[in-house]
Protein backbone atom coordinates (compact mmCIF):
# COMPACT_ATOMS: atom_id res chain seq x y z
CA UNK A 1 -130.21 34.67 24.42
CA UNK A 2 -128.55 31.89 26.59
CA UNK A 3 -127.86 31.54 30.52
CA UNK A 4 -124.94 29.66 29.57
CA UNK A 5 -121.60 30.60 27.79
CA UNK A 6 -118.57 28.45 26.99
CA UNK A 7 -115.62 30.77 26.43
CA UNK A 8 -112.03 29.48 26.31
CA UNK A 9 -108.37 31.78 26.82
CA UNK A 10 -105.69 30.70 24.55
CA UNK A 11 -102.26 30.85 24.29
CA UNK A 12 -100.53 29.80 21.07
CA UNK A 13 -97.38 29.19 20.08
CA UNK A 14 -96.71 32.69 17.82
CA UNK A 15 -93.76 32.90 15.08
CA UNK A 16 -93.34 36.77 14.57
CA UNK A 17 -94.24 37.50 11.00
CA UNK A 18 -95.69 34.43 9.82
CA UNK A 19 -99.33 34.88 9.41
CA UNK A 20 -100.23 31.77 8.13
CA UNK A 21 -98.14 29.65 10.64
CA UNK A 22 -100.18 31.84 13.39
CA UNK A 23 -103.43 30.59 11.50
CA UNK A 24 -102.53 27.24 11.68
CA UNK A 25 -102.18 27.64 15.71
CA UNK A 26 -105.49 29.13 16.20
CA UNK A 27 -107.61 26.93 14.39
CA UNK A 28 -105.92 23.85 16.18
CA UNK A 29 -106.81 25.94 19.48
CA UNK A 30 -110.43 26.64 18.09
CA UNK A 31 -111.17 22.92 17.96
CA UNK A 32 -109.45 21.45 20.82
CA UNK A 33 -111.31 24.42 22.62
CA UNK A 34 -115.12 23.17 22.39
CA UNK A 35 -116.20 26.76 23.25
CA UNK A 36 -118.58 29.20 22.21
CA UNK A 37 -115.90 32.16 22.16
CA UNK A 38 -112.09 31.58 22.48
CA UNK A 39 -110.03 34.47 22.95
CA UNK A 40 -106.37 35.19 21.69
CA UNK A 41 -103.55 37.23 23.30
CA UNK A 42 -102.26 41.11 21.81
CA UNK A 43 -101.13 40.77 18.37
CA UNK A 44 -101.66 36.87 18.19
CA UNK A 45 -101.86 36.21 14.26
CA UNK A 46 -98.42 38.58 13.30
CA UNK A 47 -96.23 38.32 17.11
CA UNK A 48 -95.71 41.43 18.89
CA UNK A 49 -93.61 43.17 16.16
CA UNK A 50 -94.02 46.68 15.27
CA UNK A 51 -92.91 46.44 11.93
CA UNK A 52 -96.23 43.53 10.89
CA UNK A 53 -98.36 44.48 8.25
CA UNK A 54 -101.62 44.90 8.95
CA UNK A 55 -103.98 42.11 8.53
CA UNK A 56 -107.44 42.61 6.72
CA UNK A 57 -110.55 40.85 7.51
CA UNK A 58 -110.69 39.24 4.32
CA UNK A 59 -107.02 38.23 3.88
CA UNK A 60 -107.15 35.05 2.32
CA UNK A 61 -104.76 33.45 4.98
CA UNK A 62 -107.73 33.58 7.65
CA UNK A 63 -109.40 30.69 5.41
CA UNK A 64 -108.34 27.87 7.96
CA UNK A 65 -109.80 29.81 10.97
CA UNK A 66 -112.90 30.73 9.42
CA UNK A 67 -112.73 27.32 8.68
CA UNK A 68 -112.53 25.72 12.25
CA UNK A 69 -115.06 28.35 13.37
CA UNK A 70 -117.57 26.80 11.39
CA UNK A 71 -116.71 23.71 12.34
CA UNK A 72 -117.27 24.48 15.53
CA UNK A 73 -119.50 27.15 15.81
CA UNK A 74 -116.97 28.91 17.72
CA UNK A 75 -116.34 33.05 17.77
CA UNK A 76 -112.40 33.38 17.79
CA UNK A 77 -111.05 36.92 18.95
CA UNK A 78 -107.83 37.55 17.38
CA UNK A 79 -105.00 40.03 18.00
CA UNK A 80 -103.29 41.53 14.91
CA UNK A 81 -102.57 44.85 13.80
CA UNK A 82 -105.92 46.22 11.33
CA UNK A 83 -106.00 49.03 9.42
CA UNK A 84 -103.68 50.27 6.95
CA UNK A 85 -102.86 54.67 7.17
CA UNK A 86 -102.85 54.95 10.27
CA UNK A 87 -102.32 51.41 11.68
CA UNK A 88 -103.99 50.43 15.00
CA UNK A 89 -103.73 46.86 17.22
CA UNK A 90 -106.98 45.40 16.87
CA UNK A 91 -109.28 42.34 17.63
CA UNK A 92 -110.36 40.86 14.53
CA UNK A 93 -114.01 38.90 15.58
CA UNK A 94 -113.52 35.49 13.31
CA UNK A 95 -116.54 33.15 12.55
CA UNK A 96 -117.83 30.84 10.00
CA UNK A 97 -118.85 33.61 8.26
CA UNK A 98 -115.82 35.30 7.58
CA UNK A 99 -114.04 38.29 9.60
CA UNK A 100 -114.34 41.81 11.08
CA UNK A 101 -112.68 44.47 13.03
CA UNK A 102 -114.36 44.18 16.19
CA UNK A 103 -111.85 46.52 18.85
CA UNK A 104 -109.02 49.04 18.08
CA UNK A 105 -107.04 49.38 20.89
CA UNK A 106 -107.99 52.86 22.77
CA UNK A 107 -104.64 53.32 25.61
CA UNK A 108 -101.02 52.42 23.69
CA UNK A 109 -98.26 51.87 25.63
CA UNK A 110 -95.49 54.44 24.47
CA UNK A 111 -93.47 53.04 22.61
CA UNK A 112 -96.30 51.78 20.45
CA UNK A 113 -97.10 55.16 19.94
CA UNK A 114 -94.71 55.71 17.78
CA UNK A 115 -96.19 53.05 15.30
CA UNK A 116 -100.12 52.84 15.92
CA UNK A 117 -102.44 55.40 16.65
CA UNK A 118 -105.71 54.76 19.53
CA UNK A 119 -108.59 53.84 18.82
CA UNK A 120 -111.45 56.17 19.79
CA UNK A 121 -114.08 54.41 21.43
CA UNK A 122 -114.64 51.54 23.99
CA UNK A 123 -116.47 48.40 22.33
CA UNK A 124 -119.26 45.33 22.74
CA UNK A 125 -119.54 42.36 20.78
CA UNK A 126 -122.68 40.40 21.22
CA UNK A 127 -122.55 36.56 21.27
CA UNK A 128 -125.78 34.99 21.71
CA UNK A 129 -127.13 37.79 24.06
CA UNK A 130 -124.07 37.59 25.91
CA UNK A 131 -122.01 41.44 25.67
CA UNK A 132 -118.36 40.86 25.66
CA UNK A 133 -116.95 44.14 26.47
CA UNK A 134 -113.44 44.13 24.44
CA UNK A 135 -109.81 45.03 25.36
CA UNK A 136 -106.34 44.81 24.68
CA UNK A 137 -103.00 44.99 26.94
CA UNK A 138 -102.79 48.34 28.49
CA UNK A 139 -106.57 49.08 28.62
CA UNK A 140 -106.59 47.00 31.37
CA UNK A 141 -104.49 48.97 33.56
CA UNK A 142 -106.35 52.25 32.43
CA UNK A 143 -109.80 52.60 35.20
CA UNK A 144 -111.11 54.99 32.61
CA UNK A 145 -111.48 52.01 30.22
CA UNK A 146 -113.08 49.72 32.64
CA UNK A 147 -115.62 52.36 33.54
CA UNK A 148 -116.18 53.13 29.66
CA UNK A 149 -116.60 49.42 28.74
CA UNK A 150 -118.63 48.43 31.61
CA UNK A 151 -120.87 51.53 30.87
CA UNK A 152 -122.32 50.20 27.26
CA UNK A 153 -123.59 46.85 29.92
CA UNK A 154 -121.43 43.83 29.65
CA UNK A 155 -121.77 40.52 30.80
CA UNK A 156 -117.96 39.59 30.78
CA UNK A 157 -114.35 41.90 30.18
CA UNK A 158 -112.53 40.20 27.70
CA UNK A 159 -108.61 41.11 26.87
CA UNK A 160 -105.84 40.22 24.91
CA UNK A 161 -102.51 41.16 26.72
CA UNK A 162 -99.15 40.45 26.69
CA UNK A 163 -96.46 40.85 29.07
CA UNK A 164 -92.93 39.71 30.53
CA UNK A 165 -92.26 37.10 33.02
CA UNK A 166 -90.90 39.25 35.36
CA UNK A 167 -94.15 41.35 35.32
CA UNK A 168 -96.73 38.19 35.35
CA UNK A 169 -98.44 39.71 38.22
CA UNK A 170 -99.64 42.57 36.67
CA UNK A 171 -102.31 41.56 34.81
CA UNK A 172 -103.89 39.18 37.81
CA UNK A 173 -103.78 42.83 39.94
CA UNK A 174 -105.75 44.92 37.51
CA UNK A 175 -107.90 41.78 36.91
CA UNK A 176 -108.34 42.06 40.96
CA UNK A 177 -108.94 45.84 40.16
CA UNK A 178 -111.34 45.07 37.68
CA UNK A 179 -113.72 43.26 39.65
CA UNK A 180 -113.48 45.00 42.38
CA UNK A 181 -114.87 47.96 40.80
CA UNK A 182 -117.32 46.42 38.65
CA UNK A 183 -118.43 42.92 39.36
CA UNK A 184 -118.00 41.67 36.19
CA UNK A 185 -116.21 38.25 35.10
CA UNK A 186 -113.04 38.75 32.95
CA UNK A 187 -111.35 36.40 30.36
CA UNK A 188 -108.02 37.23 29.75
CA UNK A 189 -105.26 35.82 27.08
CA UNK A 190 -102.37 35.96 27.72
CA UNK A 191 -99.01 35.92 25.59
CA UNK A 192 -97.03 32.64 26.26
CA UNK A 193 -93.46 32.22 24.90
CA UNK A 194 -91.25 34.50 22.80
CA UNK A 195 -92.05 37.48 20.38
CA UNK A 196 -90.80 40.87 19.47
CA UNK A 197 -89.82 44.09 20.79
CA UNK A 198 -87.44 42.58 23.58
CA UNK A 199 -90.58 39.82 25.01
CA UNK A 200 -87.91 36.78 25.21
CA UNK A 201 -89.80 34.96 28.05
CA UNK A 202 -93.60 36.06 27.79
CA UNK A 203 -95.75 35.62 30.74
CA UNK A 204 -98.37 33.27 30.16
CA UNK A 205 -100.81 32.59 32.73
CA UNK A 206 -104.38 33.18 30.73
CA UNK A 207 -107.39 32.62 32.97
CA UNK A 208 -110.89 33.41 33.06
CA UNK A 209 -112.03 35.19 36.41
CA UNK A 210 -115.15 34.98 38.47
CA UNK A 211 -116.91 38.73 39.10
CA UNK A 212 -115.71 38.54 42.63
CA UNK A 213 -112.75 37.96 41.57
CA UNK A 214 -112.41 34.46 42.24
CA UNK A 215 -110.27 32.53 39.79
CA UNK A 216 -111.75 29.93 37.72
CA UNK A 217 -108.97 28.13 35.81
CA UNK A 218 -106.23 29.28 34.25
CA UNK A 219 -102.77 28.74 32.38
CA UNK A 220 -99.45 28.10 33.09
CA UNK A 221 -96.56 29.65 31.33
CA UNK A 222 -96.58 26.72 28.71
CA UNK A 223 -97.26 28.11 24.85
CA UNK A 224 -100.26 25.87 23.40
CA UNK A 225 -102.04 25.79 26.99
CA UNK A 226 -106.20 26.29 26.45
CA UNK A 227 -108.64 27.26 29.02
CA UNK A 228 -111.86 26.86 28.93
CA UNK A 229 -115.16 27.71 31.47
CA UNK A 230 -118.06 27.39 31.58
CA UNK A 231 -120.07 31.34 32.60
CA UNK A 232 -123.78 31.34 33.86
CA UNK A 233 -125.42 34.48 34.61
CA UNK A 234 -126.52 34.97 37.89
């Protein structure tokens, strides 16, 4: 266990479809990151497209970011769709050691619905005795998912999310709600650019948040942006 974690929020450039160009973007952000942990927006390694195959753990075209993990020694939490009948939008949990399905998304917006099915239970990873309570997009507006998460004992909130530009203040507000309620720090990732399913103009703007709510540093709208801060308990 450590009084100390580095995590970073990234936003990559994403081309829709193209796994191995997605790769390619996260392991450069792994080691420009210099962090423990470095989290990755909704559906990072495919773009936000419905119609993405799943990706499995031990697809061959992770190689590169298992790659910089070890490297590094870095944890990178990815955003693909996992599974293959039914499909969910998962974090996959990357490390030198290879790759796992660490988070199925529980709350789906509705026209996901249509194409994914929840997943069933709220989730921790554990990174050197730190628990990183796990969530994607919509779960973040949901208090029920909060209270869930927070409930297992977490040391920091951690999402994926992606939305428009014209909504970029959402996901500082439920942040706000977040640790308001629970007095926990949250990392968030945050889409940047263009992907499917009508995002033209994503909104950018990944940060990592203090538990009172204070923010620490975060993005502008710029694809390629990394954050990265420094958490001590207490």
């Amino acid at each position: 266990m450590t009084d100390v974690l580095v995590i970073a929020v990234a936003q990559p450039s994403v081309t829709s479809f193209d796994v191995t160009a997605n790769v390619a973007a996260h392991a450069a952000a792994v080691r420009s990151a210099g962090a423990r942990v470095v989290v990755f927006p909704e559906m990072s390694l495919t773009g936000y497209e419905f119609a993405a195959e799943p990706v499995a753990p031990d697809d061959p075209r992770l190689a590169p970011l298992v790659a910089a993990c070890a490297e590094t020694g870095a944890v990178a939490l990815a955003g693909a769709p996992v599974g293959g009948d039914p499909r969910f939008i998962g974090v996959l949990a990357v490390d030198g050691g290879g790759a796992r399905v660490a988070y199925r998304k529980q709350y789906l917006g509705a026209a996901e619905a249509a194409h994914f099915v929840p997943g069933r239970e709220p989730a921790v990873l554990e990174v050197d005795g730190w628990r990183l309570g796990l969530a994607i997009c919509k779960d973040t507006g949901e208090p029920q998912h909060a209270a869930d998460t927070v409930a297992l004992g977490i040391d920091v909130y951690v999402a994926g999310v992606l939305e428009g530009a014209a909504d970029a203040h959402v996901q500082p507000g439920r942040v706000g709600r977040i640790t308001a309620d629970h007095r926990v720090p949250v990392a968030l990732a945050s889409f940047a650019g263009s992907t499917g399913e009508g995002f033209d103009a994503a909104a950018g703007g990944s940060g990592v948040w203090a538990a009172d709510g204070t923010l620490l540093d975060g993005a502008g709208t710029e694809p390629g942006a990394v954050v990265r801060v420094t958490l001590r308990r207490g």
